[in-house]
PDB file of N, CA and C in Angstrom:
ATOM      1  N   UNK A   1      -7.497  -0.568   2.075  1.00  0.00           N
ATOM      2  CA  UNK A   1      -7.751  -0.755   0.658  1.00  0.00           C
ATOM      3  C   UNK A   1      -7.185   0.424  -0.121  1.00  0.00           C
ATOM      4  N   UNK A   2      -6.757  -0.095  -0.945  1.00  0.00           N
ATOM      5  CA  UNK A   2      -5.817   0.734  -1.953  1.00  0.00           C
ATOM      6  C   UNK A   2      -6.956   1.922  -2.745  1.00  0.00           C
ATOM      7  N   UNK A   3      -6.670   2.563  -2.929  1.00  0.00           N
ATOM      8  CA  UNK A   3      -7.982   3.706  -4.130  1.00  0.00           C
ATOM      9  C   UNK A   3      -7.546   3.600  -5.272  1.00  0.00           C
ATOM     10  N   UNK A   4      -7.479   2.788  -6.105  1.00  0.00           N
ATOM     11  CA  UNK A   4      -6.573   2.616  -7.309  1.00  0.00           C
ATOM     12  C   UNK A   4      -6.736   3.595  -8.278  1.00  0.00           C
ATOM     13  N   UNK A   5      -7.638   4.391  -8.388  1.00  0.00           N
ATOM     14  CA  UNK A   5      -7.465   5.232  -9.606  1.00  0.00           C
ATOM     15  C   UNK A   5      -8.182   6.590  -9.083  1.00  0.00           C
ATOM     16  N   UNK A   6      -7.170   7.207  -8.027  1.00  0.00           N
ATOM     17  CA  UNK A   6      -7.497   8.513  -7.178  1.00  0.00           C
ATOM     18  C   UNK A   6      -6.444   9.250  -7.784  1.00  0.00           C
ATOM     19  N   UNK A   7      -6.923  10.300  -7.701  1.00  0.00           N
ATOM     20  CA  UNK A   7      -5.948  11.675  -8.769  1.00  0.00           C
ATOM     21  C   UNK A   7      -4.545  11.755  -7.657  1.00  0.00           C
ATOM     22  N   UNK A   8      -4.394  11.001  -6.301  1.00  0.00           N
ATOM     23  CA  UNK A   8      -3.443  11.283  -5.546  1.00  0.00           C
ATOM     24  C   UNK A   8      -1.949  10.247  -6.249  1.00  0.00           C
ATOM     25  N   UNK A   9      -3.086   8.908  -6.530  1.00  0.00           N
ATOM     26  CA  UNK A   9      -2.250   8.187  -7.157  1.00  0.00           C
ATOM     27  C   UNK A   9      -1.404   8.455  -8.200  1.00  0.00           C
ATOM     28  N   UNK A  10      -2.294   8.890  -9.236  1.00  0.00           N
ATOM     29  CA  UNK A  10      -1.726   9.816 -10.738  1.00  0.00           C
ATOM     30  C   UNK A  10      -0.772  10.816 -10.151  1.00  0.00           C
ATOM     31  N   UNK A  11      -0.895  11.388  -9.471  1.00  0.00           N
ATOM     32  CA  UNK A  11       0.254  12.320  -9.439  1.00  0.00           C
ATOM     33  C   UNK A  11       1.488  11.524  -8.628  1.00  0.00           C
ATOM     34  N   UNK A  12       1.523  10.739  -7.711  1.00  0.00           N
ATOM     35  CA  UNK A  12       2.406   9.686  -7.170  1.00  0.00           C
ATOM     36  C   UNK A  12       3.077   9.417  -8.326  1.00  0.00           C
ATOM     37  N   UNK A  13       2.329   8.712  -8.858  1.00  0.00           N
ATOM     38  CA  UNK A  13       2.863   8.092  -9.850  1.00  0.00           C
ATOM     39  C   UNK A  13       4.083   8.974 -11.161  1.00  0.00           C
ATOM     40  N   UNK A  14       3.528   9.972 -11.243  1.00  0.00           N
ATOM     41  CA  UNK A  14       3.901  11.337 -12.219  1.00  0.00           C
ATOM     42  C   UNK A  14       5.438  11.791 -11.752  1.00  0.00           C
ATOM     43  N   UNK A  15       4.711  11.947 -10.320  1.00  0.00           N
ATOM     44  CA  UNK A  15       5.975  13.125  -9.371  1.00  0.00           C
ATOM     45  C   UNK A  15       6.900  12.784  -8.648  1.00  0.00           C
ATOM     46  N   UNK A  16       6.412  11.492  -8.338  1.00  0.00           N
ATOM     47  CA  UNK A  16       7.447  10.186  -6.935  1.00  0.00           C
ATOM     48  C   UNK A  16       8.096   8.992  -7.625  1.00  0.00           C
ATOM     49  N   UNK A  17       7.187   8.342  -8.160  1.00  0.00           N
ATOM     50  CA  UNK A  17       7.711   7.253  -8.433  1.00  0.00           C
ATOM     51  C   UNK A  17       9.022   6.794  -8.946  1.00  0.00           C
ATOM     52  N   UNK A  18       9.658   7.932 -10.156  1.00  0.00           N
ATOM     53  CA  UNK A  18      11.156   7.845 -10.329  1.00  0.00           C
ATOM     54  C   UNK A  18      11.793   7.161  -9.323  1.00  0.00           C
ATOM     55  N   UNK A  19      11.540   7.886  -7.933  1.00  0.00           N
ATOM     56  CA  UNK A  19      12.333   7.675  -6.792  1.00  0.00           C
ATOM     57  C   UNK A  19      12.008   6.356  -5.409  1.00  0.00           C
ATOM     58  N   UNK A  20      10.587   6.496  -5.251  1.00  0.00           N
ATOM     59  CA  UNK A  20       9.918   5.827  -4.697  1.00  0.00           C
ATOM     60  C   UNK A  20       9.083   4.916  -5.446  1.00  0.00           C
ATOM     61  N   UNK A  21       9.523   3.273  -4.827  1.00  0.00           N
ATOM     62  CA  UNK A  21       8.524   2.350  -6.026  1.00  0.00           C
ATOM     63  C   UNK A  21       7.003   2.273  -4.867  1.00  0.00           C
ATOM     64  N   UNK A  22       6.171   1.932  -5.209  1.00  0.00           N
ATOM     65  CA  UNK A  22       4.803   2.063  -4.582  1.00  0.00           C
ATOM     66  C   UNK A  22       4.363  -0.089  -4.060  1.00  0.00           C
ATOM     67  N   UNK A  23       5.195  -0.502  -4.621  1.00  0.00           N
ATOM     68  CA  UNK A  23       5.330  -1.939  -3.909  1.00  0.00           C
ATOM     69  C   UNK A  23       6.852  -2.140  -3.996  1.00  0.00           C
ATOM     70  N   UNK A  24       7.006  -3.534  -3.432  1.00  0.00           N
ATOM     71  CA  UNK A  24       8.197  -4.181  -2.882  1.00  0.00           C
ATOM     72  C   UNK A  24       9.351  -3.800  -4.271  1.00  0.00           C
ATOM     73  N   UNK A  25      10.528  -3.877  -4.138  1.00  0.00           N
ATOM     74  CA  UNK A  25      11.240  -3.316  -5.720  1.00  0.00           C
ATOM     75  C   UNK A  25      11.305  -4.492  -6.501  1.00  0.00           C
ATOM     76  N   UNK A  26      11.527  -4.537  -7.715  1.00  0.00           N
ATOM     77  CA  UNK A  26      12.005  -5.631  -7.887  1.00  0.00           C
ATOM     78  C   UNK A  26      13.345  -6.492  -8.533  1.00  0.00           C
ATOM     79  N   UNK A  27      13.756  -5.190  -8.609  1.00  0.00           N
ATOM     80  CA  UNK A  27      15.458  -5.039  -8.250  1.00  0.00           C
ATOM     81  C   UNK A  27      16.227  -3.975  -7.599  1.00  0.00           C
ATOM     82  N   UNK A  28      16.626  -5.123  -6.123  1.00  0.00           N
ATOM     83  CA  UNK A  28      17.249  -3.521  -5.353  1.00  0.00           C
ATOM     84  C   UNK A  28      18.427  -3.060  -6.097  1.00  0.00           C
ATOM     85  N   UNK A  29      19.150  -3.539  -6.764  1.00  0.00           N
ATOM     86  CA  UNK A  29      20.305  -2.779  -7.344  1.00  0.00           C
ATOM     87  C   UNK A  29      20.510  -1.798  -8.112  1.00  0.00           C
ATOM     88  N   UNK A  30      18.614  -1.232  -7.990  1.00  0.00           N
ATOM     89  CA  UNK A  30      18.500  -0.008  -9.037  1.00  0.00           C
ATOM     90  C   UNK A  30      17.512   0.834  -7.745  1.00  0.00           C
ATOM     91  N   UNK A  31      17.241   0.873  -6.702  1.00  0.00           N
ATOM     92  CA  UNK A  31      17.199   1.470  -6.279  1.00  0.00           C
ATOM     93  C   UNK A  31      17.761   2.499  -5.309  1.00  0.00           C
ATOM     94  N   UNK A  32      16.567   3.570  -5.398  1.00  0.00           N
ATOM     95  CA  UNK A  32      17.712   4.985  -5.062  1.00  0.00           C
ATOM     96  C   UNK A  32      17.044   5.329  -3.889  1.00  0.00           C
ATOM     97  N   UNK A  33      15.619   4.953  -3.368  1.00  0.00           N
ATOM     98  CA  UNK A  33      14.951   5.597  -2.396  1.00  0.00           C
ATOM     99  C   UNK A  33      14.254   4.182  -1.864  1.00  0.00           C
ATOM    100  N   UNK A  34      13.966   4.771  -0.377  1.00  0.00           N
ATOM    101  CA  UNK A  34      13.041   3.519   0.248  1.00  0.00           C
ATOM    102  C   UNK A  34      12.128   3.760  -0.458  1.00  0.00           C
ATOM    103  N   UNK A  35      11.486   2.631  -0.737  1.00  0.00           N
ATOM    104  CA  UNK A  35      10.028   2.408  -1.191  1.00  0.00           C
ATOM    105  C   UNK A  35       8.645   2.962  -0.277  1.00  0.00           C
ATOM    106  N   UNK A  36       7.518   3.374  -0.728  1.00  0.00           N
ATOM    107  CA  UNK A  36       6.188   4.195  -0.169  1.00  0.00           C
ATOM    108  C   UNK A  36       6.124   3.173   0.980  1.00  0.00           C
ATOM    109  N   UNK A  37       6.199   1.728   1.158  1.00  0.00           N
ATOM    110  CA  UNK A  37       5.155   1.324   2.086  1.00  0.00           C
ATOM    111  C   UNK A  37       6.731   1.801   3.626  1.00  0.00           C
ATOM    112  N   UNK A  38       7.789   1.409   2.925  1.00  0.00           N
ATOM    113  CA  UNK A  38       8.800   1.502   3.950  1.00  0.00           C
ATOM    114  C   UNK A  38       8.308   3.064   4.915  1.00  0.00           C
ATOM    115  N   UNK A  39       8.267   4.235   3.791  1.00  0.00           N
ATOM    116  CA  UNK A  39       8.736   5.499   4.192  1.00  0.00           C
ATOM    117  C   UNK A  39       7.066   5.433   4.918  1.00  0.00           C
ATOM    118  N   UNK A  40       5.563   5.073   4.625  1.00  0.00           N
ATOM    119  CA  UNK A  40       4.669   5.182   5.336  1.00  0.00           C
ATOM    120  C   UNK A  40       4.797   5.099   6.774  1.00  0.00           C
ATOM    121  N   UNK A  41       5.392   3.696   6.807  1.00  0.00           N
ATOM    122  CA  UNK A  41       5.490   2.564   7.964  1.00  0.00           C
ATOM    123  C   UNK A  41       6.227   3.955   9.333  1.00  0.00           C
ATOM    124  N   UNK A  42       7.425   4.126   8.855  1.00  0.00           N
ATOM    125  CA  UNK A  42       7.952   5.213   9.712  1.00  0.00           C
ATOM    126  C   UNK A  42       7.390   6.173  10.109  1.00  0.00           C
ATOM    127  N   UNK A  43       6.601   6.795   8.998  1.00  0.00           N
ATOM    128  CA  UNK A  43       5.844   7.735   9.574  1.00  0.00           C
ATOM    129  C   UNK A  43       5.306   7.841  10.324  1.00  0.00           C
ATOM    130  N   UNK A  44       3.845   6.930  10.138  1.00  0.00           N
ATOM    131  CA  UNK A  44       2.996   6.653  10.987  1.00  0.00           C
ATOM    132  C   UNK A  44       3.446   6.418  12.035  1.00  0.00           C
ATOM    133  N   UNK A  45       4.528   5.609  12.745  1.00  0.00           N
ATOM    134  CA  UNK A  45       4.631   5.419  13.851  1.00  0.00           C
ATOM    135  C   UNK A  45       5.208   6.635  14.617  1.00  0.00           C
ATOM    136  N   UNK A  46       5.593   7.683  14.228  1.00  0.00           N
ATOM    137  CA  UNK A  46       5.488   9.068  15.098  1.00  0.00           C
ATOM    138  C   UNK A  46       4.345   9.920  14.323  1.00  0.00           C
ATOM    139  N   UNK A  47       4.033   9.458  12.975  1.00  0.00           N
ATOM    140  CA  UNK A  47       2.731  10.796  12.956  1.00  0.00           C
ATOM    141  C   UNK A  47       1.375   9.784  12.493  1.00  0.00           C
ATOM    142  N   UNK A  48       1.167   9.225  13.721  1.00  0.00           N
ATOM    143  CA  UNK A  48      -0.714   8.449  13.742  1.00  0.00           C
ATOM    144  C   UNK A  48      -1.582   9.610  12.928  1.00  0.00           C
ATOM    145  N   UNK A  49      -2.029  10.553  13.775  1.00  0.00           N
ATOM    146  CA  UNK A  49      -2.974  11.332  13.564  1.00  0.00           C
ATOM    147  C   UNK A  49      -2.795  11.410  11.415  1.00  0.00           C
ATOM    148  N   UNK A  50      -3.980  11.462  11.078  1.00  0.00           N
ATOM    149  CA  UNK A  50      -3.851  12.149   9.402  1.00  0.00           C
ATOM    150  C   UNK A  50      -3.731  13.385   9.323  1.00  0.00           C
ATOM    151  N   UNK A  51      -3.837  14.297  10.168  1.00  0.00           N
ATOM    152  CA  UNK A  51      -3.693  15.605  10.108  1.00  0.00           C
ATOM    153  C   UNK A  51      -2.222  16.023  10.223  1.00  0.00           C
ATOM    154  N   UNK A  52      -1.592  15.284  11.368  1.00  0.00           N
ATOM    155  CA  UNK A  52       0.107  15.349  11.230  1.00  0.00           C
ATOM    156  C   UNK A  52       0.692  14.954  10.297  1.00  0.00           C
ATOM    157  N   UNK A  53       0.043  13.672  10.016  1.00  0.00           N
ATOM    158  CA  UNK A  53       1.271  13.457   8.824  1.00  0.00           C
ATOM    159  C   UNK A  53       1.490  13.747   7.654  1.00  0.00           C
ATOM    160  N   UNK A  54      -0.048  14.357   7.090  1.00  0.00           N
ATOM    161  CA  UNK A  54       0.136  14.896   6.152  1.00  0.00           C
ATOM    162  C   UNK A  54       0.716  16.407   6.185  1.00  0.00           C
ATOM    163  N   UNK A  55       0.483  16.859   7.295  1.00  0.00           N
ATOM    164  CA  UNK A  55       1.681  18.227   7.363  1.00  0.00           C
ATOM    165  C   UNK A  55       2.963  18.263   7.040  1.00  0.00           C
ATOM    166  N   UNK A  56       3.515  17.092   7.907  1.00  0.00           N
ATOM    167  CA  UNK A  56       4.893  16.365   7.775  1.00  0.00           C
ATOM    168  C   UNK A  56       5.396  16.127   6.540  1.00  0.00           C
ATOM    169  N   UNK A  57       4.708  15.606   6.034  1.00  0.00           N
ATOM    170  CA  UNK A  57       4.899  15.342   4.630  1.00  0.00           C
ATOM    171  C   UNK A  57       4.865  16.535   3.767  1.00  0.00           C
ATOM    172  N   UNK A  58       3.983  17.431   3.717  1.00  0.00           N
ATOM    173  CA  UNK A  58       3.868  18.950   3.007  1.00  0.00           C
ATOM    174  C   UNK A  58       5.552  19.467   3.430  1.00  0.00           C
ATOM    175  N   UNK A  59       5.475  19.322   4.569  1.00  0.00           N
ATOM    176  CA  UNK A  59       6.608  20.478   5.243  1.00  0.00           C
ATOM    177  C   UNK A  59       8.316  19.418   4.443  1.00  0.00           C
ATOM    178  N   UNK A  60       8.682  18.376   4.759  1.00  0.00           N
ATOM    179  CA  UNK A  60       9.497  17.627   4.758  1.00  0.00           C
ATOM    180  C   UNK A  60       9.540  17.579   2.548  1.00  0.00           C
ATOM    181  N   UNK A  61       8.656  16.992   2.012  1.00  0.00           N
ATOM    182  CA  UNK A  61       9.405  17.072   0.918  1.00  0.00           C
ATOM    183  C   UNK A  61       9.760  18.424  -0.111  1.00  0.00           C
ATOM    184  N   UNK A  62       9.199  19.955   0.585  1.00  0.00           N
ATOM    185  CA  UNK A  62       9.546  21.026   0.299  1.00  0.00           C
ATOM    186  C   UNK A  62      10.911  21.478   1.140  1.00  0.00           C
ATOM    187  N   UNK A  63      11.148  20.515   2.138  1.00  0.00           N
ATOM    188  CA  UNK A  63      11.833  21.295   3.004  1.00  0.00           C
ATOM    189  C   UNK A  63      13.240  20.661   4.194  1.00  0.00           C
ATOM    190  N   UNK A  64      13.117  19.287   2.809  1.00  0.00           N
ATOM    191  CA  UNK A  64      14.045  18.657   3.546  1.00  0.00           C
ATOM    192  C   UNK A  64      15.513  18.728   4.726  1.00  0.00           C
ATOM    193  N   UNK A  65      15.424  18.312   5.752  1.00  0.00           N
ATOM    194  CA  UNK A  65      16.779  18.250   6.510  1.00  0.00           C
ATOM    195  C   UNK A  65      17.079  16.884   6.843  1.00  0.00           C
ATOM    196  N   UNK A  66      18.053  16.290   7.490  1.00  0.00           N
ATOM    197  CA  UNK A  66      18.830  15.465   8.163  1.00  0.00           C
ATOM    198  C   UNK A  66      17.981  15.641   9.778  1.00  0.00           C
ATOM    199  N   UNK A  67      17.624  16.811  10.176  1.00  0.00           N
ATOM    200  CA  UNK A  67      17.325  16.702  11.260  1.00  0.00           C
ATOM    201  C   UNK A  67      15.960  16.368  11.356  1.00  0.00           C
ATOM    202  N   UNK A  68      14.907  16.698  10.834  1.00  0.00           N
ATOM    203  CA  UNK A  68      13.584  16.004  10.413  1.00  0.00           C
ATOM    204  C   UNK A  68      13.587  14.419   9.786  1.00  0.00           C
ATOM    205  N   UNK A  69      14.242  14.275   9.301  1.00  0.00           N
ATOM    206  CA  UNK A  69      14.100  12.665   8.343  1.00  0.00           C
ATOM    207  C   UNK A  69      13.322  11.842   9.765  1.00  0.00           C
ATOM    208  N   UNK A  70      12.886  10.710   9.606  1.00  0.00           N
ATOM    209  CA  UNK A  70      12.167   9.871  10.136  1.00  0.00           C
ATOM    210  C   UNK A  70      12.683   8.490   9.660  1.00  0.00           C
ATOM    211  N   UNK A  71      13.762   8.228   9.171  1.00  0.00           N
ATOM    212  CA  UNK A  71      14.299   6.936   8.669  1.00  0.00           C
ATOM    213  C   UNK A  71      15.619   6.814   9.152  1.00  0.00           C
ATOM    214  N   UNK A  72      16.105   5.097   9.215  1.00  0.00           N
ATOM    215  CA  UNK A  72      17.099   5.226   9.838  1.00  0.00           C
ATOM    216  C   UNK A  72      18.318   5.408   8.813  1.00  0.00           C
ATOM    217  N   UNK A  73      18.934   5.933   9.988  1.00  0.00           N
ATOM    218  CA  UNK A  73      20.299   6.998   9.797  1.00  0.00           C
ATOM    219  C   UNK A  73      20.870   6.162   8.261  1.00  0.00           C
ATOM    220  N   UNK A  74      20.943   4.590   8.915  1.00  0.00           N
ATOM    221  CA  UNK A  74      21.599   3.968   7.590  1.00  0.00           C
ATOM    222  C   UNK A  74      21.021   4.322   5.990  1.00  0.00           C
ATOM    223  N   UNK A  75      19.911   4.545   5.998  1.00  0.00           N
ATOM    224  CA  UNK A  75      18.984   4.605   5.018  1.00  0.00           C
ATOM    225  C   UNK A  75      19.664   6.157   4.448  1.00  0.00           C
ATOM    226  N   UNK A  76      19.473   7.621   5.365  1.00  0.00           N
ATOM    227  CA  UNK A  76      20.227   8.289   4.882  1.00  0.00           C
ATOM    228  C   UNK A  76      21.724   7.901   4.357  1.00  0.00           C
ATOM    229  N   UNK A  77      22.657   7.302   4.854  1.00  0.00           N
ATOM    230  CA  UNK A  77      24.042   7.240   4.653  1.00  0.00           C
ATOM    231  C   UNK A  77      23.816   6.243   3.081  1.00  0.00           C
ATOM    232  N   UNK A  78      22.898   5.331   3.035  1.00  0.00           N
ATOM    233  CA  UNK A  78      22.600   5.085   1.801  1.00  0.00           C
ATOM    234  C   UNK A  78      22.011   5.678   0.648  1.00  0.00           C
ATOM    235  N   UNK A  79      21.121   6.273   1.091  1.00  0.00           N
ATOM    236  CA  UNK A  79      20.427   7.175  -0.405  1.00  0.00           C
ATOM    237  C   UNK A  79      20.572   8.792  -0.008  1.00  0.00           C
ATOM    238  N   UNK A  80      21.310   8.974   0.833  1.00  0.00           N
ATOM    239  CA  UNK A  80      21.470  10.354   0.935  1.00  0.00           C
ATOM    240  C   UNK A  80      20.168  11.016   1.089  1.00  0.00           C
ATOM    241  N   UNK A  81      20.326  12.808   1.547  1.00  0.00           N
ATOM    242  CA  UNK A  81      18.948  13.483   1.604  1.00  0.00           C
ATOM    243  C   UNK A  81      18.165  13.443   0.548  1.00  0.00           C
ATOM    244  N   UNK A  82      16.531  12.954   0.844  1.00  0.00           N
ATOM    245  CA  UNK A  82      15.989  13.202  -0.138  1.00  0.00           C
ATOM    246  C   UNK A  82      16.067  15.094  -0.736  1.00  0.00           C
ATOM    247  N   UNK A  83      15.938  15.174  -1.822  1.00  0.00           N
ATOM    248  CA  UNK A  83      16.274  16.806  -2.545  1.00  0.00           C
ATOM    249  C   UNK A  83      15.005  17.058  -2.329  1.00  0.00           C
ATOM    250  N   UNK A  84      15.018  18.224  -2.203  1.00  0.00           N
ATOM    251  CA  UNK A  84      13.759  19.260  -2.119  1.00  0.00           C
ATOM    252  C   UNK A  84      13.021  19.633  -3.630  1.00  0.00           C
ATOM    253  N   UNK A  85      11.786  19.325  -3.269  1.00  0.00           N
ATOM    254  CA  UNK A  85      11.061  19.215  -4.789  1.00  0.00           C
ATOM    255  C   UNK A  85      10.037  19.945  -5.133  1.00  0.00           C
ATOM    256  N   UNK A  86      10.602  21.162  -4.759  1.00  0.00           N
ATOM    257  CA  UNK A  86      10.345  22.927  -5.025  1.00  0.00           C
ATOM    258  C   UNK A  86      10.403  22.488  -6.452  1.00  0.00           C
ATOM    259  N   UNK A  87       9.156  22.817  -7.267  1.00  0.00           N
ATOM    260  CA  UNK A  87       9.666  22.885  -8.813  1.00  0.00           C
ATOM    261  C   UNK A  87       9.467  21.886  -9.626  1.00  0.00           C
ATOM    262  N   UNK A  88       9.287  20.963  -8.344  1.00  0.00           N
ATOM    263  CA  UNK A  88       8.831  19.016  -9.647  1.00  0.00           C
ATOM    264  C   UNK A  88       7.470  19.259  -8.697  1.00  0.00           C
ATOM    265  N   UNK A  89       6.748  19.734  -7.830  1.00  0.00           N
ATOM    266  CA  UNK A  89       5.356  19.690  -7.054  1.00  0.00           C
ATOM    267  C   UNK A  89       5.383  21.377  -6.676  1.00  0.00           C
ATOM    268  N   UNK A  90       3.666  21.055  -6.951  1.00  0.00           N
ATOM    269  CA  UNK A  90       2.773  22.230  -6.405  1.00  0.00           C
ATOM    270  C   UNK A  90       2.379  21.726  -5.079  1.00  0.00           C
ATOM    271  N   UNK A  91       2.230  23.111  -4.428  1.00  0.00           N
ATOM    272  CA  UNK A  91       1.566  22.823  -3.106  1.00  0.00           C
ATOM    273  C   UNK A  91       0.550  22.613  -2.860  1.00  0.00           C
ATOM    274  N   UNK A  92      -0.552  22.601  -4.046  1.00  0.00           N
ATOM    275  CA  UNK A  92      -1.745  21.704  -4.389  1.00  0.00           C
ATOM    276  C   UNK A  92      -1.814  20.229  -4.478  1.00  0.00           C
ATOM    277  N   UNK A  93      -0.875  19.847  -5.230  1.00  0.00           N
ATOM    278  CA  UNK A  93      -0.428  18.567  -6.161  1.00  0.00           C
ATOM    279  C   UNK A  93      -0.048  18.132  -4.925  1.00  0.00           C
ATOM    280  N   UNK A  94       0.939  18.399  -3.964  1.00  0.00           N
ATOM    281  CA  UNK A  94       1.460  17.917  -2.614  1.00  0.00           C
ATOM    282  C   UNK A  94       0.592  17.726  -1.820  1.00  0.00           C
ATOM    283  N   UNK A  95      -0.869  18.447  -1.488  1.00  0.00           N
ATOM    284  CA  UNK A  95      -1.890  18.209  -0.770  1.00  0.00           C
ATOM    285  C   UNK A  95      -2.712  16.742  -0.795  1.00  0.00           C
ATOM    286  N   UNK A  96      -2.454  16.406  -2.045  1.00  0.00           N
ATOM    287  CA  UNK A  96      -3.288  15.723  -2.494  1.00  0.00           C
ATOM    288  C   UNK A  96      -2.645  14.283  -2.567  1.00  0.00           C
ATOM    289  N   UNK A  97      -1.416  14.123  -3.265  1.00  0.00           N
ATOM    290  CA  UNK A  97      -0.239  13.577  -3.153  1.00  0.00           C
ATOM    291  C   UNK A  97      -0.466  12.621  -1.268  1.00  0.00           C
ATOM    292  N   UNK A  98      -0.019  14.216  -0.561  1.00  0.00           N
ATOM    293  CA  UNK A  98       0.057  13.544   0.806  1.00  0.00           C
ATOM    294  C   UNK A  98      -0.860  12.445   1.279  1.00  0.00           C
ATOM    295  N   UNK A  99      -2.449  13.418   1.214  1.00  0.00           N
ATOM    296  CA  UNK A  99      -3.313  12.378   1.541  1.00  0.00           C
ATOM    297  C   UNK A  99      -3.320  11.188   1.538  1.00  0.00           C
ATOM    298  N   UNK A 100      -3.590  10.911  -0.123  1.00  0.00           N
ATOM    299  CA  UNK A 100      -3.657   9.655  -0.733  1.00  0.00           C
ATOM    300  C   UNK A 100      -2.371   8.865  -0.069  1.00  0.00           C
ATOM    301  N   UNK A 101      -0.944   9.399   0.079  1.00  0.00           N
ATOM    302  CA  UNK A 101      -0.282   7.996   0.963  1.00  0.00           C
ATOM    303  C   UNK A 101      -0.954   7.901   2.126  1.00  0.00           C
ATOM    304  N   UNK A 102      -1.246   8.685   2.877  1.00  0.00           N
ATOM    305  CA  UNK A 102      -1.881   8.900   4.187  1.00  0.00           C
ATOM    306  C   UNK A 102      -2.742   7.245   4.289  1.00  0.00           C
ATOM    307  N   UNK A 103      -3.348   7.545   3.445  1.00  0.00           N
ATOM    308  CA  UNK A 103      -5.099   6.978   3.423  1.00  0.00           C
ATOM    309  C   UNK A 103      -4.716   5.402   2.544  1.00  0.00           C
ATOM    310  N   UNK A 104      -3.520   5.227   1.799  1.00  0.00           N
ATOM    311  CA  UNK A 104      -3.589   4.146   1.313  1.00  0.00           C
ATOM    312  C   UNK A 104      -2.122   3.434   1.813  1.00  0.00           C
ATOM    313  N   UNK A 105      -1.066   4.056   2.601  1.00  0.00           N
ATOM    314  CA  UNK A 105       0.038   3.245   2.902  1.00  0.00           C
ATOM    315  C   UNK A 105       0.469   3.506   4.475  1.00  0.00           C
ATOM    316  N   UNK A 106       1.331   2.439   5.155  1.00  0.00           N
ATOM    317  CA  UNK A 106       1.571   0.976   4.362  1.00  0.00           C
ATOM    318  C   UNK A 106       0.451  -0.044   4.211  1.00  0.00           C
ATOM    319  N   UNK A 107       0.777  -0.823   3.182  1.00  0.00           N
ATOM    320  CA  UNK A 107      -0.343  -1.449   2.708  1.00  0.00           C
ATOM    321  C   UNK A 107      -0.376  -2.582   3.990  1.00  0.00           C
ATOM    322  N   UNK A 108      -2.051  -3.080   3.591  1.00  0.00           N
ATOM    323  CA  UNK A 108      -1.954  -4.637   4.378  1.00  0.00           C
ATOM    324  C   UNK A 108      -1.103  -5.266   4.754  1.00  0.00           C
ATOM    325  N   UNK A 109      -0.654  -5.635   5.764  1.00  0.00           N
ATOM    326  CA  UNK A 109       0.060  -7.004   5.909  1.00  0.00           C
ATOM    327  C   UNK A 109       1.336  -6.373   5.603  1.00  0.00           C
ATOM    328  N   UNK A 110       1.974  -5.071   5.055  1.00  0.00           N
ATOM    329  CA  UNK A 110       3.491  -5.009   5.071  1.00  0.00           C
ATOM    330  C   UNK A 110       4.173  -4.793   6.399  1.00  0.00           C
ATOM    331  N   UNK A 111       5.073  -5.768   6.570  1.00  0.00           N
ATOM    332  CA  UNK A 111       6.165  -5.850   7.728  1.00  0.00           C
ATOM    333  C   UNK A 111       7.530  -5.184   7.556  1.00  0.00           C
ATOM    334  N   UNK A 112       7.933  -4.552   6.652  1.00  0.00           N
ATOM    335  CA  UNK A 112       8.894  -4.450   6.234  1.00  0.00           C
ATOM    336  C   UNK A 112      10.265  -5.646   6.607  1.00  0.00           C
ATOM    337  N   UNK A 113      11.264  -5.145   6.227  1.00  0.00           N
ATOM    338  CA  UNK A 113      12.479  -5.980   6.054  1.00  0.00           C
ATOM    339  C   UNK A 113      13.695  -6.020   7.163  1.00  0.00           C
ATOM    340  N   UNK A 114      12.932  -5.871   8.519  1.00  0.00           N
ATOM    341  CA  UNK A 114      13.120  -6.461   9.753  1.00  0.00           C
ATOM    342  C   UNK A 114      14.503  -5.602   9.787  1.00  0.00           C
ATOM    343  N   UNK A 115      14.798  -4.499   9.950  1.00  0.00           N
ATOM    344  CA  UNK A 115      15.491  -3.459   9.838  1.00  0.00           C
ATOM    345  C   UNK A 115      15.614  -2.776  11.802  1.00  0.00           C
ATOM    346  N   UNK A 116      14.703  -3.235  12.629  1.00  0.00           N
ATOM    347  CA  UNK A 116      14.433  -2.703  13.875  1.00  0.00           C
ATOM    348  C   UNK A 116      13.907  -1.027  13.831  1.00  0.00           C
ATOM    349  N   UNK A 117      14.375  -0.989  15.305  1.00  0.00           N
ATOM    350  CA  UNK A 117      13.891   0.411  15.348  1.00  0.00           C
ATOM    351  C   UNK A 117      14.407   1.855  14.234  1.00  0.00           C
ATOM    352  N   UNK A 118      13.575   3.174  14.439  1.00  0.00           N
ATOM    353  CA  UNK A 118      13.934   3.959  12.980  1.00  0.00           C
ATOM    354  C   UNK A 118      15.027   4.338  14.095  1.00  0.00           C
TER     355      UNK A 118
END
């Protein structure tokens, strides 16, 4: 279940969303980034634990590489590295941020778009 009006969301919404839509798009020809439930989905399947992945997540959008990413390669060669967002997030705001995907994505029932392994 979604937390619909958690301060993790508000800042999602504030700090990510430009880039990341928080449901399905609804025109890909304007998008620039996988969408939250896509980039969850990956996660989770190498970081289960909530304690990892929200590290992962702290560490990765301050600190982006090619060699950390968790998505497939095509996805980089398409939207390129995500940029490091030193300066658009606090490392508070990121704490909190993390969680809340943690705890609310991927949503129910998303399968994503049959893409195979990351």
């Amino acid at each position: 279940m979604i937390v619909e009006n958690s301060k993790g969301k508000e800042l999602f919404t504030q700090k990510c969303v430009t880039c990341h839509t928080l449901g399905k798009p609804q025109d890909m020809s304007t998008v620039v980034a996988p969408a939250l439930n896509g980039v969850m989905k990956h996660l989770k399947m190498i970081h289960s634990e909530k304690a990892n992945g929200v590290a992962f997540i702290k560490d990765y959008v301050m600190n982006p590489s090619e060699s950390k990413a968790l998505c497939m390669p095509k996805k980089i060669k398409r939207f390129g590295l995500m940029p490091s967002q030193k300066g658009n997030v606090t490392p508070e705001e990121l704490e909190v941020i993390a969680n809340w995907m943690f705890e609310n994505y991927p949503q129910k029932g998303f399968k994503g778009m049959g893409h195979g392994k990351i």
